[in-house]
N, C-alpha and C. Protein backbone atom coordinates (compact mmCIF):
# COMPACT_ATOMS: atom_id res chain seq x y z
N UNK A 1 85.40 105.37 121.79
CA UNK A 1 84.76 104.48 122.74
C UNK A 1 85.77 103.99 123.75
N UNK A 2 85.55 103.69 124.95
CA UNK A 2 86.39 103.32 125.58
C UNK A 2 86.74 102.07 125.94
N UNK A 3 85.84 101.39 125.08
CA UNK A 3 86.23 99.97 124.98
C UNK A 3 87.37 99.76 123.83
N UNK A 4 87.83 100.77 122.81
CA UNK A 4 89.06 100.45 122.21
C UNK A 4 90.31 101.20 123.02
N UNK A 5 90.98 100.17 123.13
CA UNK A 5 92.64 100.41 123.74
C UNK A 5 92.89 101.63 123.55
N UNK A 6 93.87 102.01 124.30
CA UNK A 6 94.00 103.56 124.26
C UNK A 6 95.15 103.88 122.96
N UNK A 7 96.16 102.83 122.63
CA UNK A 7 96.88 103.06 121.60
C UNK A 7 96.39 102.93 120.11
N UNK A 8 94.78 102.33 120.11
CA UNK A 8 94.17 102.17 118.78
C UNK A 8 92.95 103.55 118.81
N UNK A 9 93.00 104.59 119.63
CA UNK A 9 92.03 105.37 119.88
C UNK A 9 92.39 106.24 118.77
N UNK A 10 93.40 106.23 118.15
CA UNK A 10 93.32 107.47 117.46
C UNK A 10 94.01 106.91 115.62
N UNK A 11 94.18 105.90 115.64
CA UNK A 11 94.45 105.59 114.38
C UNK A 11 93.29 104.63 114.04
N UNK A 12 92.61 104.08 114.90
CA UNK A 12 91.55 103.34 114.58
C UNK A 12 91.59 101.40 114.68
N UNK A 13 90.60 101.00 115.14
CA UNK A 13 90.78 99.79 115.79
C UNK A 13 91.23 98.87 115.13
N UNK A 14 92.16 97.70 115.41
CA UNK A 14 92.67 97.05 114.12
C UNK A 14 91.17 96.05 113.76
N UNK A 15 91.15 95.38 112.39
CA UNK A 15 89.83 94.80 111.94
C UNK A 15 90.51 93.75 110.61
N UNK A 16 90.28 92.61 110.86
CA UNK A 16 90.78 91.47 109.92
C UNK A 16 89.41 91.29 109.49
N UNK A 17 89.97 91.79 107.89
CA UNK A 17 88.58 90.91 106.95
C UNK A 17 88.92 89.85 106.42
N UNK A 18 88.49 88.36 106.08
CA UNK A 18 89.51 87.59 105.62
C UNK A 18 88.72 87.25 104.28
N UNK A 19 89.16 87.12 103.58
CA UNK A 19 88.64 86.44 102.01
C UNK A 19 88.71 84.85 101.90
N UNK A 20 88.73 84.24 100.85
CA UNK A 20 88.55 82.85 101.09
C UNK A 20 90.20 82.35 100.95
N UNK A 21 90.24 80.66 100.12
CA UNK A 21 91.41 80.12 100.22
C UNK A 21 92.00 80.59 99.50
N UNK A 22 91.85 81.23 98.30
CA UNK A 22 92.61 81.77 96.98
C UNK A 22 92.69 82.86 96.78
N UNK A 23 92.30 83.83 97.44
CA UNK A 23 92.08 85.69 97.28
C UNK A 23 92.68 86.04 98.56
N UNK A 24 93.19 87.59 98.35
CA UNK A 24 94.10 87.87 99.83
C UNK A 24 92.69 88.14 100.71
N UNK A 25 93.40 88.71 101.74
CA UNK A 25 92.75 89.01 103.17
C UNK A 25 92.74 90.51 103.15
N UNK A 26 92.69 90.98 104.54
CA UNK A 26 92.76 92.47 104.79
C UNK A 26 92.92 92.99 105.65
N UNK A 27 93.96 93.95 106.34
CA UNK A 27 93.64 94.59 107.36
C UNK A 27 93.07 95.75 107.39
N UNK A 28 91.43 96.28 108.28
CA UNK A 28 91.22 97.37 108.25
C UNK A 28 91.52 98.17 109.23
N UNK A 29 91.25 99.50 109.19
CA UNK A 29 91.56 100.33 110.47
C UNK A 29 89.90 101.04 110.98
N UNK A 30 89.35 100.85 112.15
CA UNK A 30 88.10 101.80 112.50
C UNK A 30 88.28 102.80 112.09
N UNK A 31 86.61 103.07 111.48
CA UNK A 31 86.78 105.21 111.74
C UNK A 31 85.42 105.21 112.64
N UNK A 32 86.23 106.29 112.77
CA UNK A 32 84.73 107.02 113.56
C UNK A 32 83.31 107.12 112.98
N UNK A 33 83.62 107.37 111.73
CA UNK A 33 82.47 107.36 110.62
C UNK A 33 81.87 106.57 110.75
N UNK A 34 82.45 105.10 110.72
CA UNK A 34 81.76 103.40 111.24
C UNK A 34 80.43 103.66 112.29
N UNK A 35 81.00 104.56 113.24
CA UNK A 35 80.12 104.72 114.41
C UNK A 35 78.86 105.63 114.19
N UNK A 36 78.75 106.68 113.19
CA UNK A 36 77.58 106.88 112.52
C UNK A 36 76.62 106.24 111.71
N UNK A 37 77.19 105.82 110.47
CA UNK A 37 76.84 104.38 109.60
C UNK A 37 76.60 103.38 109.89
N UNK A 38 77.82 102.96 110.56
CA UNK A 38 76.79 101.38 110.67
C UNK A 38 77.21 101.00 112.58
N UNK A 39 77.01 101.69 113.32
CA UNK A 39 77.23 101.43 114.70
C UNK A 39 78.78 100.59 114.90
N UNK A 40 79.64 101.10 113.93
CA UNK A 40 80.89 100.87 114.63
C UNK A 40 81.03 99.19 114.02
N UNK A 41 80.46 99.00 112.60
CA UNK A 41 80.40 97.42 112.31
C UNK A 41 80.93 98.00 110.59
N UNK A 42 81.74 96.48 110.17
CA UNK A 42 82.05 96.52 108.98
C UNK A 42 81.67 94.90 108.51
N UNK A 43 82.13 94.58 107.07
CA UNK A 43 81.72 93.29 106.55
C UNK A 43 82.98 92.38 107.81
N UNK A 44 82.41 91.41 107.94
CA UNK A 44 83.68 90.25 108.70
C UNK A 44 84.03 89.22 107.86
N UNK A 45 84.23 89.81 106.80
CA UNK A 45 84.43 88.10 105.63
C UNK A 45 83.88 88.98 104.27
N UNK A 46 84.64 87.88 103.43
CA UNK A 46 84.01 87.92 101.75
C UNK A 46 82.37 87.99 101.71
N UNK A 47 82.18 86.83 102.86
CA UNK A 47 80.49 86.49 102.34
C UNK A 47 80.48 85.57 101.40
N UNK A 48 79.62 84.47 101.24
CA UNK A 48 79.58 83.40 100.72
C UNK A 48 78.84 83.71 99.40
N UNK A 49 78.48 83.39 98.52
CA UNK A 49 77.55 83.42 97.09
C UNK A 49 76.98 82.23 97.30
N UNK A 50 77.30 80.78 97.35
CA UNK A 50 76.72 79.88 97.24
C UNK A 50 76.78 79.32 98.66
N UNK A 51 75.84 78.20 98.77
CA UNK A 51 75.80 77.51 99.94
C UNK A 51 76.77 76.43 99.73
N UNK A 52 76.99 75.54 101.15
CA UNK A 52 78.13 74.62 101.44
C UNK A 52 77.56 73.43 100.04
N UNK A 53 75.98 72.96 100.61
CA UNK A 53 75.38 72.34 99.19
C UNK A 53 75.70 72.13 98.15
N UNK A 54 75.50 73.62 97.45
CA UNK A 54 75.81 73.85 95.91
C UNK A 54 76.94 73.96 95.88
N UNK A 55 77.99 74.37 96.71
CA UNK A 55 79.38 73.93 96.25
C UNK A 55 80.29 72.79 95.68
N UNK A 56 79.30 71.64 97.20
CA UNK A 56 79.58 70.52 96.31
C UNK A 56 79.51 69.77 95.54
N UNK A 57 77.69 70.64 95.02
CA UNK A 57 77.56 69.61 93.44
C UNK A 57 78.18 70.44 92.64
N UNK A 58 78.93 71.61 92.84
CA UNK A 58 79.90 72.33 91.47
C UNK A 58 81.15 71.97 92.07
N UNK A 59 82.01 72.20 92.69
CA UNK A 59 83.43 72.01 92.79
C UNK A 59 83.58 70.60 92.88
N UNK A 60 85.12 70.16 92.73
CA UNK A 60 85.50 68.86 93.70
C UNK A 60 86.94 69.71 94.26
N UNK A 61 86.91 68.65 95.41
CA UNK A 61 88.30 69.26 96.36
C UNK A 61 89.72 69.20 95.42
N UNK A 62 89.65 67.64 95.06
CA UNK A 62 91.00 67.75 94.37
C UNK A 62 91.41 69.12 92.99
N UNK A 63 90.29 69.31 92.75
CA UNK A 63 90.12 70.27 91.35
C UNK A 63 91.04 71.86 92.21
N UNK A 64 90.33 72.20 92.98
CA UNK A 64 90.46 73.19 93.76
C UNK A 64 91.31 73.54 94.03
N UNK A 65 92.02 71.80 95.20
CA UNK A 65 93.81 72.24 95.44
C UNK A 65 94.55 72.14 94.17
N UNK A 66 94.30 71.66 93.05
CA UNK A 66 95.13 72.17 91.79
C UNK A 66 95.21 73.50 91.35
N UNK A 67 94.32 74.19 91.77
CA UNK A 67 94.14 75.71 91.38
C UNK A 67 95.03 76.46 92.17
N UNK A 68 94.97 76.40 93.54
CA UNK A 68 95.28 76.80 94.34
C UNK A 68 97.12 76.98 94.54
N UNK A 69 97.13 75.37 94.20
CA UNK A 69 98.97 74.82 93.96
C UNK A 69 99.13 75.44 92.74
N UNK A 70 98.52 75.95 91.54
CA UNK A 70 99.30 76.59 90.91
C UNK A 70 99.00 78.24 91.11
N UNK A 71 98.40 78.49 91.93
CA UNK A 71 99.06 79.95 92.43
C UNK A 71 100.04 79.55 93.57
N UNK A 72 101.26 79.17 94.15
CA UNK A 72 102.13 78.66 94.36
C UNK A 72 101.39 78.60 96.04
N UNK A 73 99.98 78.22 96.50
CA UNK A 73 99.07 77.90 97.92
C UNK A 73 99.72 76.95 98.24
N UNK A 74 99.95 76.90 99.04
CA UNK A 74 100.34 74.99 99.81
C UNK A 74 99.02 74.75 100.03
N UNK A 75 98.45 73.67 100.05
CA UNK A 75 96.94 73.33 100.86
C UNK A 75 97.13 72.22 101.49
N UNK A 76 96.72 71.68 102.49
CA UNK A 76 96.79 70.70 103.78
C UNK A 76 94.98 70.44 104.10
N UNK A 77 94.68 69.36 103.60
CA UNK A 77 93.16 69.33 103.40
C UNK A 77 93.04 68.02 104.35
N UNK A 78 91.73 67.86 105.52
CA UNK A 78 91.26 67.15 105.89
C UNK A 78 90.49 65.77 105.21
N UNK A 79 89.33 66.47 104.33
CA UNK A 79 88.86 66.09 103.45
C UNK A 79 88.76 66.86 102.31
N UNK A 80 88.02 65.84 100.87
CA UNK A 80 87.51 67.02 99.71
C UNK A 80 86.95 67.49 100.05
N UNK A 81 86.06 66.63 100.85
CA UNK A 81 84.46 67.57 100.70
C UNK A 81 84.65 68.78 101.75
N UNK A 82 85.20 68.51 102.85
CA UNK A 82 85.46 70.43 103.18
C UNK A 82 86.39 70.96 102.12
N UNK A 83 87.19 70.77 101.33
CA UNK A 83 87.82 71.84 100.41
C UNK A 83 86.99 72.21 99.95
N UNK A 84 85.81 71.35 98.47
CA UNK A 84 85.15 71.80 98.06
C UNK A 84 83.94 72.87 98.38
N UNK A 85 83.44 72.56 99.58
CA UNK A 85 82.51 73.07 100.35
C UNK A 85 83.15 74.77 100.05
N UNK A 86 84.58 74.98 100.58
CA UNK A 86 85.02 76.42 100.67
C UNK A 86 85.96 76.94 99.88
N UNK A 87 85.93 76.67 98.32
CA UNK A 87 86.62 77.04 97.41
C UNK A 87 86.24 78.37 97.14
N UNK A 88 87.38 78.85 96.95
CA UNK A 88 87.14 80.27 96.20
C UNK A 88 85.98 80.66 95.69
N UNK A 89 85.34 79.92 94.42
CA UNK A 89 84.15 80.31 93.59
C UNK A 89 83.33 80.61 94.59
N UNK A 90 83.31 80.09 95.76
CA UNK A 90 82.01 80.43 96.83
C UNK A 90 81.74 81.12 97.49
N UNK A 91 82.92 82.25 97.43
CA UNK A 91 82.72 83.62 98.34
C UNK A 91 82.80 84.88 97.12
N UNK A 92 82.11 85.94 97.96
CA UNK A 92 82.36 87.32 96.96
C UNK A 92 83.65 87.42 96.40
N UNK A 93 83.83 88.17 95.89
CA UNK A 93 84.90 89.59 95.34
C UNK A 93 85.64 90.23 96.72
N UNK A 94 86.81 89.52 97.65
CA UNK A 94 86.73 90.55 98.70
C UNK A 94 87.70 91.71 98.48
N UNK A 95 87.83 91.84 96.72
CA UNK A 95 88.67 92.99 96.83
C UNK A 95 87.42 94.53 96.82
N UNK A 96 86.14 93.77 95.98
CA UNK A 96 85.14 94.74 96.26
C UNK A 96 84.29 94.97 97.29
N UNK A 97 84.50 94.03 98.26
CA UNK A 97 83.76 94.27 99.48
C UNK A 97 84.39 95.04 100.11
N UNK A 98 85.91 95.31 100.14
CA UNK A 98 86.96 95.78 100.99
C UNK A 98 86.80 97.28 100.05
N UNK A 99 86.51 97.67 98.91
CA UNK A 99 86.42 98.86 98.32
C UNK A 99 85.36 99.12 98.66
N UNK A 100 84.13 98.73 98.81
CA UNK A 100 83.46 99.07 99.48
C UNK A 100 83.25 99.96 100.79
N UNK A 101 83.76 98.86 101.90
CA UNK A 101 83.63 99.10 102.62
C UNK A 101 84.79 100.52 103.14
N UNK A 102 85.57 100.56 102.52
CA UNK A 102 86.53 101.88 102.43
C UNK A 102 85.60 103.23 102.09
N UNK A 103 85.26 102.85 100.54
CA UNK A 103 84.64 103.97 100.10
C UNK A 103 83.39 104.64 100.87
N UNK A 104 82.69 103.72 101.97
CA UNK A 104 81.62 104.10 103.21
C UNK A 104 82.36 104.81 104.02
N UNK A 105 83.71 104.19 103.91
CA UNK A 105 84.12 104.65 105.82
C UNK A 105 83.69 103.98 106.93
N UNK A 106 83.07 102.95 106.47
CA UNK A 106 83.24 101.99 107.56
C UNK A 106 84.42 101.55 107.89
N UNK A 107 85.44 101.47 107.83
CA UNK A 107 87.16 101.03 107.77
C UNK A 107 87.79 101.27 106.60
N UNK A 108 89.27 101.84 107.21
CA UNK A 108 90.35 102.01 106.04
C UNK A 108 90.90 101.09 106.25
N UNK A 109 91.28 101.09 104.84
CA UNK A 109 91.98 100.32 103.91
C UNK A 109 93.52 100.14 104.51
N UNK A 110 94.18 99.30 105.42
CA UNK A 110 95.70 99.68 105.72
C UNK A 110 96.21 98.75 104.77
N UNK A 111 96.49 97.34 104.64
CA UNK A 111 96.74 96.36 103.90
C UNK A 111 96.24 95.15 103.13
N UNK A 112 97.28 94.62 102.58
CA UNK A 112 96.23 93.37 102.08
C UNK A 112 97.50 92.31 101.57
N UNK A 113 96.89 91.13 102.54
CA UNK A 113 97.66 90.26 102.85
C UNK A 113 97.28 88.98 101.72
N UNK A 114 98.21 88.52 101.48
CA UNK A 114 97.97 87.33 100.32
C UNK A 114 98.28 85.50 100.88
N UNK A 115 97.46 84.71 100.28
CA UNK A 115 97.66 83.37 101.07
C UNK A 115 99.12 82.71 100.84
N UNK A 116 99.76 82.37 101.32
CA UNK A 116 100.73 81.24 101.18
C UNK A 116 100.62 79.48 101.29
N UNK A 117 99.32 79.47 102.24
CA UNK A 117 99.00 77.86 102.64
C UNK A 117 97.85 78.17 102.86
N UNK A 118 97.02 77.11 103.26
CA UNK A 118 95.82 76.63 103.84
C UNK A 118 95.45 75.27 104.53
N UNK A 119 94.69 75.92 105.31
CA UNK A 119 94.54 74.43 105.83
C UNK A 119 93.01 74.18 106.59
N UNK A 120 92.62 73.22 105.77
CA UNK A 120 91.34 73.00 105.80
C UNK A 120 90.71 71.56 106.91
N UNK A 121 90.18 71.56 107.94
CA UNK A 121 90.15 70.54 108.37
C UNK A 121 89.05 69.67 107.92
């Protein structure tokens, strides 16, 4: 397409999937395949399981950034109630969305990036 740069034309467009506060991220690469399947579209995120709602009658914030601080996360939180709202438990699997979406060919798989901090406003 000629709307991707001419230096991403042939290895494929760069594509950030991001996972939530506690699971890595991803970088994908376009394929062409994308452009048969699904018009040149892949997942843009984990995807949520629960709503902002039900998060917060299951999580609390402080609970969360304890989890988080002991996978060695820094977290920098506005409030609980946005931590809780977007804790981990509340998004997919994005290591299986990202296998997924590989195993379609909607985007390869180049990396996968892991959190160090967060920051939640």
């Amino acid at each position: 397409r000629e709307e991707v740069p001419e230096v991403y034309r042939k290895v494929g467009q760069p594509v950030i999937i991001p996972g939530s506060m506690g699971t890595a991220s991803y970088i994908l690469a376009g394929t062409k395949e994308s452009m048969i399947n699904s018009w040149g579209s892949t997942a843009h995120g984990a995807g949520r399981v629960m709503s902002r709602s039900a998060a917060l009658k299951q999580f609390r914030g402080e609970e969360i950034k304890k989890k988080l601080e002991k996978k060695d996360i820094t977290v920098k939180q506005g409030s609980w109630k946005g931590l809780a709202e977007e804790g981990p438990q509340s998004y997919k699997d994005i290591d299986e969305v990202i296998r997924v979406s590989d195993k379609l060919c909607l985007a390869k798989k180049v990396v996968k990036v892991v959190p160090y901090g967060v920051m939640k406003g």
